[in-house]
Protein backbone atom coordinates (compact mmCIF):
# COMPACT_ATOMS: atom_id res chain seq x y z
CA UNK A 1 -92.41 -12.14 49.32
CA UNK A 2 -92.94 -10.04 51.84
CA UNK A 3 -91.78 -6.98 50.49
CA UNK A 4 -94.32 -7.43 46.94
CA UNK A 5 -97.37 -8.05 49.41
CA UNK A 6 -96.73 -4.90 51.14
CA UNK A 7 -95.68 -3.18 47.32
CA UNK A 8 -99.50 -4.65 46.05
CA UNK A 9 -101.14 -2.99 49.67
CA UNK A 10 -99.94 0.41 48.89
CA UNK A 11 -100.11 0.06 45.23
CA UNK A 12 -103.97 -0.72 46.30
CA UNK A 13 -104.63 2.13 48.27
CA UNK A 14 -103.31 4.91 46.03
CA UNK A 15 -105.53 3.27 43.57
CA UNK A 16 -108.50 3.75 45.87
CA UNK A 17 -107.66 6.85 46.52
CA UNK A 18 -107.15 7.69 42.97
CA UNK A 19 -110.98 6.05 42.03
CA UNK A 20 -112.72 8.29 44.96
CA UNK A 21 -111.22 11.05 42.96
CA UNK A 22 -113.41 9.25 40.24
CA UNK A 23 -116.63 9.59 42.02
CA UNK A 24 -115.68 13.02 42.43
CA UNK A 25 -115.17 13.15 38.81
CA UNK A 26 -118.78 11.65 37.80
CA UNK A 27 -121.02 13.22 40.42
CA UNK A 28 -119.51 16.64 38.88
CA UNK A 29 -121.56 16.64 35.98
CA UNK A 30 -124.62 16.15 37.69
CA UNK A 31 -124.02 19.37 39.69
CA UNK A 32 -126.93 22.44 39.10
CA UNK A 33 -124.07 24.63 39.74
CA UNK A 34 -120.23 24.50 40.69
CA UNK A 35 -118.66 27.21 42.86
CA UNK A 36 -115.62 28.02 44.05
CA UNK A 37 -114.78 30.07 47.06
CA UNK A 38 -110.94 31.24 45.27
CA UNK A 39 -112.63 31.83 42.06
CA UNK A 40 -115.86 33.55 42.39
CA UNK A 41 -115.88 35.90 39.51
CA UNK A 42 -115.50 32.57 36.85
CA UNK A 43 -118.30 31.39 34.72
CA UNK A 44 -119.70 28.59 36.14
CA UNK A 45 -119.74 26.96 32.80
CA UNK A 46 -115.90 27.54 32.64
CA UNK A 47 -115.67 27.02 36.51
CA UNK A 48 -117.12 23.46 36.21
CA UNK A 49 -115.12 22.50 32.66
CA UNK A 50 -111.82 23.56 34.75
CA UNK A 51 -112.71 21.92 37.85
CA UNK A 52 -113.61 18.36 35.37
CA UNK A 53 -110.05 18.66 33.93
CA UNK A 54 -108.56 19.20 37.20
CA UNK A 55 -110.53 16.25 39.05
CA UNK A 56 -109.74 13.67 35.93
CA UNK A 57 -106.11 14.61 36.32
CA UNK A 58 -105.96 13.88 40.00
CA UNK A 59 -107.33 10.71 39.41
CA UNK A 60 -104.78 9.92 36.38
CA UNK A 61 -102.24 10.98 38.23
CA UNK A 62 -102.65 8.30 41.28
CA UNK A 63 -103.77 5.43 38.99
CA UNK A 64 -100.59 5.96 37.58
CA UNK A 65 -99.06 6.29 40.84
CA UNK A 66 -100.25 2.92 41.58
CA UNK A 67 -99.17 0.87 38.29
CA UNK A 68 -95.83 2.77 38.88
CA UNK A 69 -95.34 1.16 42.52
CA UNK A 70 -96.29 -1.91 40.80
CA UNK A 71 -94.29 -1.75 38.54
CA UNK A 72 -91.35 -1.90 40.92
CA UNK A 73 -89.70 1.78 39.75
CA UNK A 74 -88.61 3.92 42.40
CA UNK A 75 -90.03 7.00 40.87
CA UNK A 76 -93.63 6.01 42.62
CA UNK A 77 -92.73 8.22 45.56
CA UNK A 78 -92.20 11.30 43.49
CA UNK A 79 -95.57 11.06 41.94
CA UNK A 80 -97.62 10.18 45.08
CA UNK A 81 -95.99 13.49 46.43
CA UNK A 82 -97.00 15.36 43.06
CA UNK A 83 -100.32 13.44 43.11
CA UNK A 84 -101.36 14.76 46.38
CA UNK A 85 -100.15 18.09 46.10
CA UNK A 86 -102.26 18.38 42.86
CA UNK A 87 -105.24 16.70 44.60
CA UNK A 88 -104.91 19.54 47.84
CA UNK A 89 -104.81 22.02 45.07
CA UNK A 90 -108.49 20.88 43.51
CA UNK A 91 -109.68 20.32 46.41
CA UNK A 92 -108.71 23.62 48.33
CA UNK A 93 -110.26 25.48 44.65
CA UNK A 94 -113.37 23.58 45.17
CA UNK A 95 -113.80 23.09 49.08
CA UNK A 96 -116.43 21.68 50.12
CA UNK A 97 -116.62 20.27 53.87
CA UNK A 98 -117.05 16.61 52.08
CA UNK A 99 -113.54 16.70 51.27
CA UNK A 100 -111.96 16.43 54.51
CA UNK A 101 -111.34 12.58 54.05
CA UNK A 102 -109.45 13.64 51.09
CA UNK A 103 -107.31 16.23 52.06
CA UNK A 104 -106.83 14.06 55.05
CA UNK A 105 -105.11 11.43 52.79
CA UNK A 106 -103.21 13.31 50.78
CA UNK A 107 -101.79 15.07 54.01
CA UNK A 108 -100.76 11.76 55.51
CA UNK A 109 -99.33 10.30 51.77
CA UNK A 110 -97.27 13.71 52.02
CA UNK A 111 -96.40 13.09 55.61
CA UNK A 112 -95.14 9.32 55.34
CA UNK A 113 -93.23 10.04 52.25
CA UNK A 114 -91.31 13.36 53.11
CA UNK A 115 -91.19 13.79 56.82
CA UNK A 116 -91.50 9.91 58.30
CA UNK A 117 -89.46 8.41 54.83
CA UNK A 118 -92.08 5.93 54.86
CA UNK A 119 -92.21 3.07 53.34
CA UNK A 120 -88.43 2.55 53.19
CA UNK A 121 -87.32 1.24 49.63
CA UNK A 122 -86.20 -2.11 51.14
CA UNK A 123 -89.91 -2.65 52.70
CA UNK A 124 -91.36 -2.09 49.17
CA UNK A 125 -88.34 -3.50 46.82
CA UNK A 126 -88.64 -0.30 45.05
């Protein structure tokens, strides 16, 4: 019993992590202009269809996460690690000093899972 309860919590935060990647995603639009400090010579209109792509991938990419821990499938922990490295990646392109919640996240999701080994498989059952 245990061991789903704790598989839901975790399940629940990458999705919550994955939906603030959402609100990311949806304030984008609305932005006069989108910069980027590693890609200053882009078109902003080409800049800000890139960075859209990139942000609504993130976000895929941890919902998916989530349904996958659900799910039970061991798997999970290779795409939270994938997840978060992709999300560091947009993030670092697009840096603003907003993001350091973020990138703090997806540093500690990297930490747990390959330097700590946490959550163990027997914690989640998967």
């Amino acid at each position: 019993m245990w061991q789903l309860a704790f598989r839901i919590g975790v399940g629940i935060l990458l999705l919550i992590h994955g939906f603030a990647h959402w609100q990311i995603t949806t304030a984008w639009g609305s932005k006069t202009s989108v910069s980027s400090w590693l890609l200053p010579s882009m078109q902003p209109e080409t800049l800000q269809s890139m960075g859209t792509f990139l942000w609504v991938t993130t976000l895929l990419a941890f919902v998916i996460t989530g349904i996958v821990l659900f799910a039970g499938w061991e798997w999970w922990r290779a795409l939270a690690i994938v997840s978060s490295l992709l999300s560091l990646l947009v993030i670092g392109i697009f840096w603003q000093p907003n993001m350091i919640l973020g990138a703090a996240v997806n540093v500690a999701v990297l930490v747990a899972l390959l330097w700590v080994h946490w959550p163990s498989p027997q914690l989640l059952g998967a």
